[in-house]
Each structure stands twice: as C-alpha cells, then as structure tokens.
N, C-alpha and C. Protein backbone atom coordinates (compact mmCIF):
# COMPACT_ATOMS: atom_id res chain seq x y z
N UNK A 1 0.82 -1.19 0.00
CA UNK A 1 0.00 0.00 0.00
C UNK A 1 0.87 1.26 0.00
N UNK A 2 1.74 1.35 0.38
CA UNK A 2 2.88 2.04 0.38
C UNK A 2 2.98 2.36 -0.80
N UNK A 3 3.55 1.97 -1.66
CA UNK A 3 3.24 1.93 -3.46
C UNK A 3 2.55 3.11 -3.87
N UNK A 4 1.58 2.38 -3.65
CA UNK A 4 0.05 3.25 -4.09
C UNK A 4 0.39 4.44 -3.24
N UNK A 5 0.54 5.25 -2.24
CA UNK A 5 0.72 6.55 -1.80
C UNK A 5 2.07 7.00 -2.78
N UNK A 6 2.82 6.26 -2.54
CA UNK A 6 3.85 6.89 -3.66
C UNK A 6 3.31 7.17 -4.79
N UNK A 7 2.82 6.69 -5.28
CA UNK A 7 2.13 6.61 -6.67
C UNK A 7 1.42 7.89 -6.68
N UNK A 8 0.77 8.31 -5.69
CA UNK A 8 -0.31 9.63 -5.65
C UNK A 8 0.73 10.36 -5.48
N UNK A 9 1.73 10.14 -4.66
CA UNK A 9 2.80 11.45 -4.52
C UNK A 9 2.88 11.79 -5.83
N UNK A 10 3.71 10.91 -6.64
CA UNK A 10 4.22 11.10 -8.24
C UNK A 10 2.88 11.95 -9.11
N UNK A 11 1.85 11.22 -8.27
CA UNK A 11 0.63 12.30 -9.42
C UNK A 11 0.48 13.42 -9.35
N UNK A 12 0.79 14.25 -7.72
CA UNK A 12 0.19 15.11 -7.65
C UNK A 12 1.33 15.86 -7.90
N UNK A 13 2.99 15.51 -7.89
CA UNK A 13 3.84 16.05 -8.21
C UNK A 13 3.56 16.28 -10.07
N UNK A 14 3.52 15.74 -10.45
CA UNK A 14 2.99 15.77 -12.24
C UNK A 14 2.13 16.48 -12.94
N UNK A 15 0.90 16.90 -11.75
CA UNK A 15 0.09 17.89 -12.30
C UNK A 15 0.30 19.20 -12.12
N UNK A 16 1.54 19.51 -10.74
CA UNK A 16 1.95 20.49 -10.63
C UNK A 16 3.12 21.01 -11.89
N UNK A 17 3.67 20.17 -11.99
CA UNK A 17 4.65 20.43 -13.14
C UNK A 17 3.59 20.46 -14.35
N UNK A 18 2.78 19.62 -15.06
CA UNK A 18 1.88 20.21 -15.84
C UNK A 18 1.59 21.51 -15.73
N UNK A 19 1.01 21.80 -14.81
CA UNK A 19 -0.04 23.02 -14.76
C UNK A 19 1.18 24.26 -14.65
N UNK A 20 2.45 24.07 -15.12
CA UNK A 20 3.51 24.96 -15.54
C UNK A 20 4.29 24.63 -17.00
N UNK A 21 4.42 23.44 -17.24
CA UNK A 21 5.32 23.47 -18.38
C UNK A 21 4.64 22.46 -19.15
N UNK A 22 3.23 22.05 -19.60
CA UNK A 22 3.27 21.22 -20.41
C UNK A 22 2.70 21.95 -21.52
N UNK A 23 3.49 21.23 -22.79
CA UNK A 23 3.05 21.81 -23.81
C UNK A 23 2.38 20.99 -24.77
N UNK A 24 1.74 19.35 -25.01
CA UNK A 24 1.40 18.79 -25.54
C UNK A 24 0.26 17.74 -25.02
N UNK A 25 0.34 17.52 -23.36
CA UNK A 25 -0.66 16.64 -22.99
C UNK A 25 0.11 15.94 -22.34
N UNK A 26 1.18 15.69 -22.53
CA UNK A 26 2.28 14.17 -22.20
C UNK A 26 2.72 14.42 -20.72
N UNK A 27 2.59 15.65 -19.91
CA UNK A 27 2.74 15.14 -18.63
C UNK A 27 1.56 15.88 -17.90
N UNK A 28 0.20 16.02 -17.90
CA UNK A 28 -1.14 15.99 -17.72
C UNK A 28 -1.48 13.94 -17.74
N UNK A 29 -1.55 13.78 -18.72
CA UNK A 29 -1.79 12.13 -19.14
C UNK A 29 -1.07 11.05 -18.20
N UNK A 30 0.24 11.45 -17.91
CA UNK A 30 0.95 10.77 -16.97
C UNK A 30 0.21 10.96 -15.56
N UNK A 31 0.40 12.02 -15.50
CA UNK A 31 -0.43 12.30 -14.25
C UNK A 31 -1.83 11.63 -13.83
N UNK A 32 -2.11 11.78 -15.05
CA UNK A 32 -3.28 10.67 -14.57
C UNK A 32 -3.38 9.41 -14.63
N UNK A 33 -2.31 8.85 -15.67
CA UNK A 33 -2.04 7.90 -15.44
C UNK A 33 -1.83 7.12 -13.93
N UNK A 34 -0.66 7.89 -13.66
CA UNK A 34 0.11 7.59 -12.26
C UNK A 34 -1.30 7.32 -11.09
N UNK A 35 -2.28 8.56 -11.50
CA UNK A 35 -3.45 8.34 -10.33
C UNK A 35 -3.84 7.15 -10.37
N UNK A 36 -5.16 7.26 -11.78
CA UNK A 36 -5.20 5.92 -12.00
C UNK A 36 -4.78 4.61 -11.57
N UNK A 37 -3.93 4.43 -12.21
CA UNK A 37 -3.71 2.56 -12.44
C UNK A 37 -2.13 2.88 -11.19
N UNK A 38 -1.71 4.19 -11.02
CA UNK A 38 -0.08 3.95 -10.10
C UNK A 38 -0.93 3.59 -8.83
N UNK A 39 -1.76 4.61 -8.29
CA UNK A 39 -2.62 4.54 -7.18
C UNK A 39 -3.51 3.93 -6.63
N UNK A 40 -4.69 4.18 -7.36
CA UNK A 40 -6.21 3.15 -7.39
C UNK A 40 -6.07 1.86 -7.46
N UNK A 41 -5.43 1.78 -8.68
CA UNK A 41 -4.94 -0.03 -9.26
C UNK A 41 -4.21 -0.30 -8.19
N UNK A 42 -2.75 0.29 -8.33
CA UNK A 42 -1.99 -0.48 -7.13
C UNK A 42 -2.73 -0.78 -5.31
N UNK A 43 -3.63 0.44 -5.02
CA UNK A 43 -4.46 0.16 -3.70
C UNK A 43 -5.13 -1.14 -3.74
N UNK A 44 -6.30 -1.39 -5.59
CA UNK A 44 -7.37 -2.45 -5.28
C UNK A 44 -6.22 -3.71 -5.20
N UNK A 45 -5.23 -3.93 -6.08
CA UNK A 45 -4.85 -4.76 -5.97
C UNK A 45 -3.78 -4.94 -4.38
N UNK A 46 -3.08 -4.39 -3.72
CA UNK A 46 -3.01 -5.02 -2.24
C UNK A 46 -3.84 -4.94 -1.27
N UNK A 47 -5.19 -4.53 -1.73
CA UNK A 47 -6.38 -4.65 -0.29
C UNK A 47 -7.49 -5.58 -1.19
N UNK A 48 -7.61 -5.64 -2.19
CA UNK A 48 -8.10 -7.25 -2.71
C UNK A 48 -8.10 -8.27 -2.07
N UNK A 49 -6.66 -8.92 -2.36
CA UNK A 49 -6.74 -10.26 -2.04
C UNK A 49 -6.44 -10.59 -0.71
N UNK A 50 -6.95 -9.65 0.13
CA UNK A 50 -6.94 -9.43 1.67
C UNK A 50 -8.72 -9.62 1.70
N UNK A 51 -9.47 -8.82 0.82
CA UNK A 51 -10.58 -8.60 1.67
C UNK A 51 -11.65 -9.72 0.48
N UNK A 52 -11.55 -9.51 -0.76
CA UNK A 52 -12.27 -10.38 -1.62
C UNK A 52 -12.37 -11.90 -1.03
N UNK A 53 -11.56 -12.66 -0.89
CA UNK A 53 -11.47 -14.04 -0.57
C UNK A 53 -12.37 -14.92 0.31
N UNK A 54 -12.78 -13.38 1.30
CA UNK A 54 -13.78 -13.67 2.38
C UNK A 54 -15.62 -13.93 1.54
N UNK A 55 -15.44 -13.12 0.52
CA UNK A 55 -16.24 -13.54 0.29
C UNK A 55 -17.01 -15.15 -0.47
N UNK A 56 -15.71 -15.44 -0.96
CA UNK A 56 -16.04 -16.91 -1.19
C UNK A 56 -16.39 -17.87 -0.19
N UNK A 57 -15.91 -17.27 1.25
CA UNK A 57 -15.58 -18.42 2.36
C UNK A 57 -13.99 -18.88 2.70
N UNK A 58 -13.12 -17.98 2.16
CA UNK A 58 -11.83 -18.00 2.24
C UNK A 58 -11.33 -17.36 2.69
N UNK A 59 -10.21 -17.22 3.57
CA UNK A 59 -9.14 -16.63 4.52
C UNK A 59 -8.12 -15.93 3.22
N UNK A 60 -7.66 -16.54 2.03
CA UNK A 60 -6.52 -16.58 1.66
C UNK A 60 -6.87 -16.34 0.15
N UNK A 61 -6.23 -15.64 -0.50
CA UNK A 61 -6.06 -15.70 -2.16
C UNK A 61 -5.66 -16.91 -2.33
N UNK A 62 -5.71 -17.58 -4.05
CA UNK A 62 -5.54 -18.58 -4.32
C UNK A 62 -3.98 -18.88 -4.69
N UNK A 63 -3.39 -17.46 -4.95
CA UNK A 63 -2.00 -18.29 -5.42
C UNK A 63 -1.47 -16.27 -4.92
N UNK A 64 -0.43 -16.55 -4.07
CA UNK A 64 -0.23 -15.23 -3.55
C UNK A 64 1.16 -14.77 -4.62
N UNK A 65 1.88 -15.72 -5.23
CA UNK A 65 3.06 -15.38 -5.78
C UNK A 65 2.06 -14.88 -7.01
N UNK A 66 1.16 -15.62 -7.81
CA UNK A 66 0.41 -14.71 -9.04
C UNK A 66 0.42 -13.20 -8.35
N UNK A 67 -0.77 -12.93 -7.18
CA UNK A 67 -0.60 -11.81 -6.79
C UNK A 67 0.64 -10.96 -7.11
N UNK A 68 1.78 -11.24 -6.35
CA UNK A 68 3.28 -10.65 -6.32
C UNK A 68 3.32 -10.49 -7.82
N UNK A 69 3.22 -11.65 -8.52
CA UNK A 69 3.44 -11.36 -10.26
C UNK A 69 2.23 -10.09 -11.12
N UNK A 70 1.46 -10.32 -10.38
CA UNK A 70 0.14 -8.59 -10.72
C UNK A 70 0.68 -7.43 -10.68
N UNK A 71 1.43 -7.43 -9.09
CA UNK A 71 1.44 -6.35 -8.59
C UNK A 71 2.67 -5.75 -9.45
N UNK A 72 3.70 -6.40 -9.19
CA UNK A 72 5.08 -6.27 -9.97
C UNK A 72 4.95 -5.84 -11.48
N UNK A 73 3.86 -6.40 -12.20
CA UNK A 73 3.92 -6.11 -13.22
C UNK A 73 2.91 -4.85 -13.62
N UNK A 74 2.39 -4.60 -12.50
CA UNK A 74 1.89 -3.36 -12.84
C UNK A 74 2.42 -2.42 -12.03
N UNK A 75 3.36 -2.39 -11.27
CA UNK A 75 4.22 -1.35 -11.50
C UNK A 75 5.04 -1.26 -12.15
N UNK A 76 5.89 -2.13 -12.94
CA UNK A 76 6.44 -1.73 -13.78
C UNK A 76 6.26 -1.54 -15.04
N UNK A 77 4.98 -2.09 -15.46
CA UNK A 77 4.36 -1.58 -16.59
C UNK A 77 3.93 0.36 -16.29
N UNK A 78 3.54 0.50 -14.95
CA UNK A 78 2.83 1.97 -14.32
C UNK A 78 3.86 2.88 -14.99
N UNK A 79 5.40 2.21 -14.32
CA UNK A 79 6.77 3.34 -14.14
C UNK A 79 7.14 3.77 -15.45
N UNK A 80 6.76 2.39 -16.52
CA UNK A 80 7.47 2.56 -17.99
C UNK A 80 6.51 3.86 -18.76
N UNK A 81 5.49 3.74 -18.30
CA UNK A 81 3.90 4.28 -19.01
C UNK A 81 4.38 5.62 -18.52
N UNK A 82 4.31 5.49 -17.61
CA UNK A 82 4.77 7.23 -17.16
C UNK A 82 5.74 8.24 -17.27
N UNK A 83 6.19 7.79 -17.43
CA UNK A 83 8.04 8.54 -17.86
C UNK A 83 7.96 8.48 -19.57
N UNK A 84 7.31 7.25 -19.88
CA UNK A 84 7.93 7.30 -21.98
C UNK A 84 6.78 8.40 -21.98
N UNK A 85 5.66 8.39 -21.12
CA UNK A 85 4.51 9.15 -21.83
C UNK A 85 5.11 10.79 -21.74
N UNK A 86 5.70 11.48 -20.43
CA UNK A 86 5.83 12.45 -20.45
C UNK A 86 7.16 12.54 -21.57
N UNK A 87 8.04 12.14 -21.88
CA UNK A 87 9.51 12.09 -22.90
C UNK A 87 8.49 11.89 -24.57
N UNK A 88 7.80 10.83 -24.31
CA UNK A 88 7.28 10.83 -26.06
C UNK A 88 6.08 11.90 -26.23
N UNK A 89 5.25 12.31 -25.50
CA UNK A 89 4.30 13.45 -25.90
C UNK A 89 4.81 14.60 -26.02
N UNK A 90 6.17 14.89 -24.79
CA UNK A 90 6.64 16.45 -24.56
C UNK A 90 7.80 16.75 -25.70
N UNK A 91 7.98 15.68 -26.61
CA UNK A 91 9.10 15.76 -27.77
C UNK A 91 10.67 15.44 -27.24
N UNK A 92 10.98 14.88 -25.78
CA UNK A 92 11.98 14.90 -25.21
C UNK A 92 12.92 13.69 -26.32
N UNK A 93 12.19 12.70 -26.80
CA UNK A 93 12.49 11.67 -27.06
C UNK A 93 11.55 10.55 -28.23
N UNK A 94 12.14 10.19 -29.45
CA UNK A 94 10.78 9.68 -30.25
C UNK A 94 11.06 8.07 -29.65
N UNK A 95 11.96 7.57 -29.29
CA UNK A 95 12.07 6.53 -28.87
C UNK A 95 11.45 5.95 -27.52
N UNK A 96 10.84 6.86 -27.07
CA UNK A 96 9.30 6.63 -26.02
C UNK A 96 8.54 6.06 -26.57
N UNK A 97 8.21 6.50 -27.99
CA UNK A 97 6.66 5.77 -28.45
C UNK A 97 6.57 4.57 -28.68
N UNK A 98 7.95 3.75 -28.70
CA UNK A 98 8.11 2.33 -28.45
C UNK A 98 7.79 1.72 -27.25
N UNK A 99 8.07 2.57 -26.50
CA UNK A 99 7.99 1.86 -24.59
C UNK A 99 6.43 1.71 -24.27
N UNK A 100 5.79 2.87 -25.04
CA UNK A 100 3.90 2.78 -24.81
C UNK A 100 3.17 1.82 -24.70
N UNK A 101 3.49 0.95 -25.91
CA UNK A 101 2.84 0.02 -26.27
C UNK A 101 3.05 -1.43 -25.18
N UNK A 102 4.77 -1.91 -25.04
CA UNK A 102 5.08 -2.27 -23.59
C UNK A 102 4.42 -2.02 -22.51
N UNK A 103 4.34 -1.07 -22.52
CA UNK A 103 4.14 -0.54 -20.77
C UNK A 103 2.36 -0.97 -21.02
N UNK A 104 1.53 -0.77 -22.26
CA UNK A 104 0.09 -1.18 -21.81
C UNK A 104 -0.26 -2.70 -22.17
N UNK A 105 0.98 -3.32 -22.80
CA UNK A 105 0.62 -4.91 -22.40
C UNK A 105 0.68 -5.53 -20.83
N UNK A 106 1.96 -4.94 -20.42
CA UNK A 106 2.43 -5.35 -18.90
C UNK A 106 1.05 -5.39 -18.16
N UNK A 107 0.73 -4.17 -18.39
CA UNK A 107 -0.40 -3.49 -17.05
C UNK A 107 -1.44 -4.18 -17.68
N UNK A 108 -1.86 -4.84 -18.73
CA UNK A 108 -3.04 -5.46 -19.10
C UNK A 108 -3.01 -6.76 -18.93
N UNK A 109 -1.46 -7.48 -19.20
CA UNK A 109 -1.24 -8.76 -18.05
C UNK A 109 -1.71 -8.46 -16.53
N UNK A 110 -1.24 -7.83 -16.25
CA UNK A 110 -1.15 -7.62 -14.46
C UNK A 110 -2.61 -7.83 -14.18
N UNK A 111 -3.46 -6.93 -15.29
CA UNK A 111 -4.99 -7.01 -14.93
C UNK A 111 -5.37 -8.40 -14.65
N UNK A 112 -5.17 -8.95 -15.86
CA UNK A 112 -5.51 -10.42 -16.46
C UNK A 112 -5.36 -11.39 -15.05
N UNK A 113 -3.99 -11.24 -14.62
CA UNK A 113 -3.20 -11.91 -13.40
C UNK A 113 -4.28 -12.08 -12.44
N UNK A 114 -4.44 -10.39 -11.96
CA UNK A 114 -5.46 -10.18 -11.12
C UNK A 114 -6.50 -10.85 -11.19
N UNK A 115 -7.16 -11.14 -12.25
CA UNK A 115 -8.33 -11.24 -12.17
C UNK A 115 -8.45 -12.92 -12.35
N UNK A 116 -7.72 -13.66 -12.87
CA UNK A 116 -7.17 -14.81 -12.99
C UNK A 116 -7.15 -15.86 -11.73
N UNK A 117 -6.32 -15.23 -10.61
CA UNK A 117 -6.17 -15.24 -9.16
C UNK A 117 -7.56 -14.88 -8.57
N UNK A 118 -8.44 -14.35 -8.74
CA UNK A 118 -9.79 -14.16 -8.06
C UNK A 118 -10.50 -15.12 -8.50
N UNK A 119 -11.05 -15.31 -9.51
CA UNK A 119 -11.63 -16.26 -10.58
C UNK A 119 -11.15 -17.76 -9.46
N UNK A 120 -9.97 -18.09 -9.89
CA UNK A 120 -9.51 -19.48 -9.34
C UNK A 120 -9.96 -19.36 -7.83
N UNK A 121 -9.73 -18.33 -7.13
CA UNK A 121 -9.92 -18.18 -5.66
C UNK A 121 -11.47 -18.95 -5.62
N UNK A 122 -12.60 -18.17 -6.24
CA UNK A 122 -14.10 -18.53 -6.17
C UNK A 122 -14.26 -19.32 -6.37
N UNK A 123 -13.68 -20.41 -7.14
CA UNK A 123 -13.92 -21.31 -7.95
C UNK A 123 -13.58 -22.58 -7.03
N UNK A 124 -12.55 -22.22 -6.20
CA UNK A 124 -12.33 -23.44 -5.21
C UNK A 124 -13.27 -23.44 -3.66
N UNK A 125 -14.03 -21.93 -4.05
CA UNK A 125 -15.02 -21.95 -2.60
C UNK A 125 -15.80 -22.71 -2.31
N UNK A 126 -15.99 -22.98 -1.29
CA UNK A 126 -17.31 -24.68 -0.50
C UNK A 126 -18.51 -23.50 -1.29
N UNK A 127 -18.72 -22.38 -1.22
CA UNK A 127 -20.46 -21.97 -1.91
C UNK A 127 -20.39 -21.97 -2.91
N UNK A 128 -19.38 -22.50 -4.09
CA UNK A 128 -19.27 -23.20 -5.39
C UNK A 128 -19.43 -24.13 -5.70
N UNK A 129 -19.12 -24.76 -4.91
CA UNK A 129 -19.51 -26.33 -4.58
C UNK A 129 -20.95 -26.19 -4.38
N UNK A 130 -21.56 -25.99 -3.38
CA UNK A 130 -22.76 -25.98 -3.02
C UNK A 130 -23.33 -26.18 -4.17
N UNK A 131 -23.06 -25.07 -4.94
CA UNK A 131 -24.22 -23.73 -6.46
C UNK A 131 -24.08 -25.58 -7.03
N UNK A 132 -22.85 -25.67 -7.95
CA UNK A 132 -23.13 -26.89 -8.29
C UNK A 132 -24.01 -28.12 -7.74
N UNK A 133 -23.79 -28.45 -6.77
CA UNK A 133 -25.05 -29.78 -6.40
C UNK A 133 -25.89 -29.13 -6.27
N UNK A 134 -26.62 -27.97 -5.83
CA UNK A 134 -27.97 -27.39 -6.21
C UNK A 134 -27.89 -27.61 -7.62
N UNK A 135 -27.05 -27.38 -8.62
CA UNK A 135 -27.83 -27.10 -9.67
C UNK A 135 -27.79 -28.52 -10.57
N UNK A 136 -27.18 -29.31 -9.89
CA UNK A 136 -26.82 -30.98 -10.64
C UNK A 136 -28.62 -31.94 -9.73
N UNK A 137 -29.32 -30.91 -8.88
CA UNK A 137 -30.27 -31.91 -8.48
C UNK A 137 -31.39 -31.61 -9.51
C-alpha cells in the first residue's frame, strides 16, 4: 500500500509540473495515469486479495506469488507508461513511443493476473460447490 501513496505522490507532483510546463498533454496524461492505475490499481490490488477471498468463504487468495506477479507487473508496466509518456508526448524523445505500447501490455497482463487469481480463488469456494449440487439436483 505504500506503493500506491507513492504513486499519488508522483501524481500530484505531475500535475503540478503540468499546470507549468506542459506543452502537448504528455505530462497531464501521466499524471493521470500515475493516479489511475499507479494509485487506485496499485491500492485495489493489495487490499483485494486481503478482503475479496472472504467472500467466497476463504481466509486466503488462491495463489499469492500470481498476486506478487500482478502487482510487480503493474508497476512496472505503471513506471514505464509514465516517464515514456511524459519524454514521447513532450518531444523529449521519439524513442518513447516504443515503450507505450510495452508498458500497456504489462499493465493489461497484471490485470488479467489479477483477475485470474480471483476467478480461481471462487472457484475453489465450498459456496461453489454448493451452487453446483444445487444445480446438478
């Protein structure tokens, strides 16, 4: 969770520098980026698989290293997204607009991960079980 406050730090540091030197969008966009998916994302995903699980009837996520592999990869998909975006929109650099496309597979794995790891979590719950023999009578 720690992360995620950093992550808002970096945003709110970004819109301040926006709201002085941007001249194209490219560090406005970061900025929200960083909110977004650095912050929000990084929060749902370490208070998720803490609090979701309960609702299946589970103490525990289903596979905590997937987790670690979510989280990881969406920060470093977050860090790449944010920096090529302000360097390739603000003209610093054309060799950013390569890193873009990277940086929104990572973070669209990470989703996937996430959601992958919940899915399996429910799926092994006793009120899954149940749904089935209710629905096999």
């Amino acid at each position: 969770m720690r992360i995620a406050y950093g992550w808002m730090v970096v945003a709110a540091g970004l819109g301040v520098w926006a709201s002085r030197a941007d001249h194209a969008g490219g560090i406005w966009g970061a900025s929200r980026h960083a909110l977004t998916v650095g912050f929000i994302s990084t929060m749902v995903f370490a208070i998720g698989p803490r609090v979701l699980p309960f609702f299946s009837g589970f103490v525990r996520i289903f596979s905590v290293r997937l987790m670690f592999a979510s989280l990881a990869l969406l920060g470093v998909g977050c860090f790449l997204r944010v920096t090529s975006e302000v360097i390739a929109y603000e003209g610093y650099g054309r060799w950013a607009w390569n890193v873009l496309p990277v940086s929104a597979v990572m973070e669209l794995t990470a989703v996937s991960l996430f959601a992958l790891n919940l899915v399996l979590t429910f799926l092994r719950s006793p009120k899954t079980e149940d749904l089935a023999a209710a629905l096999a009578r």
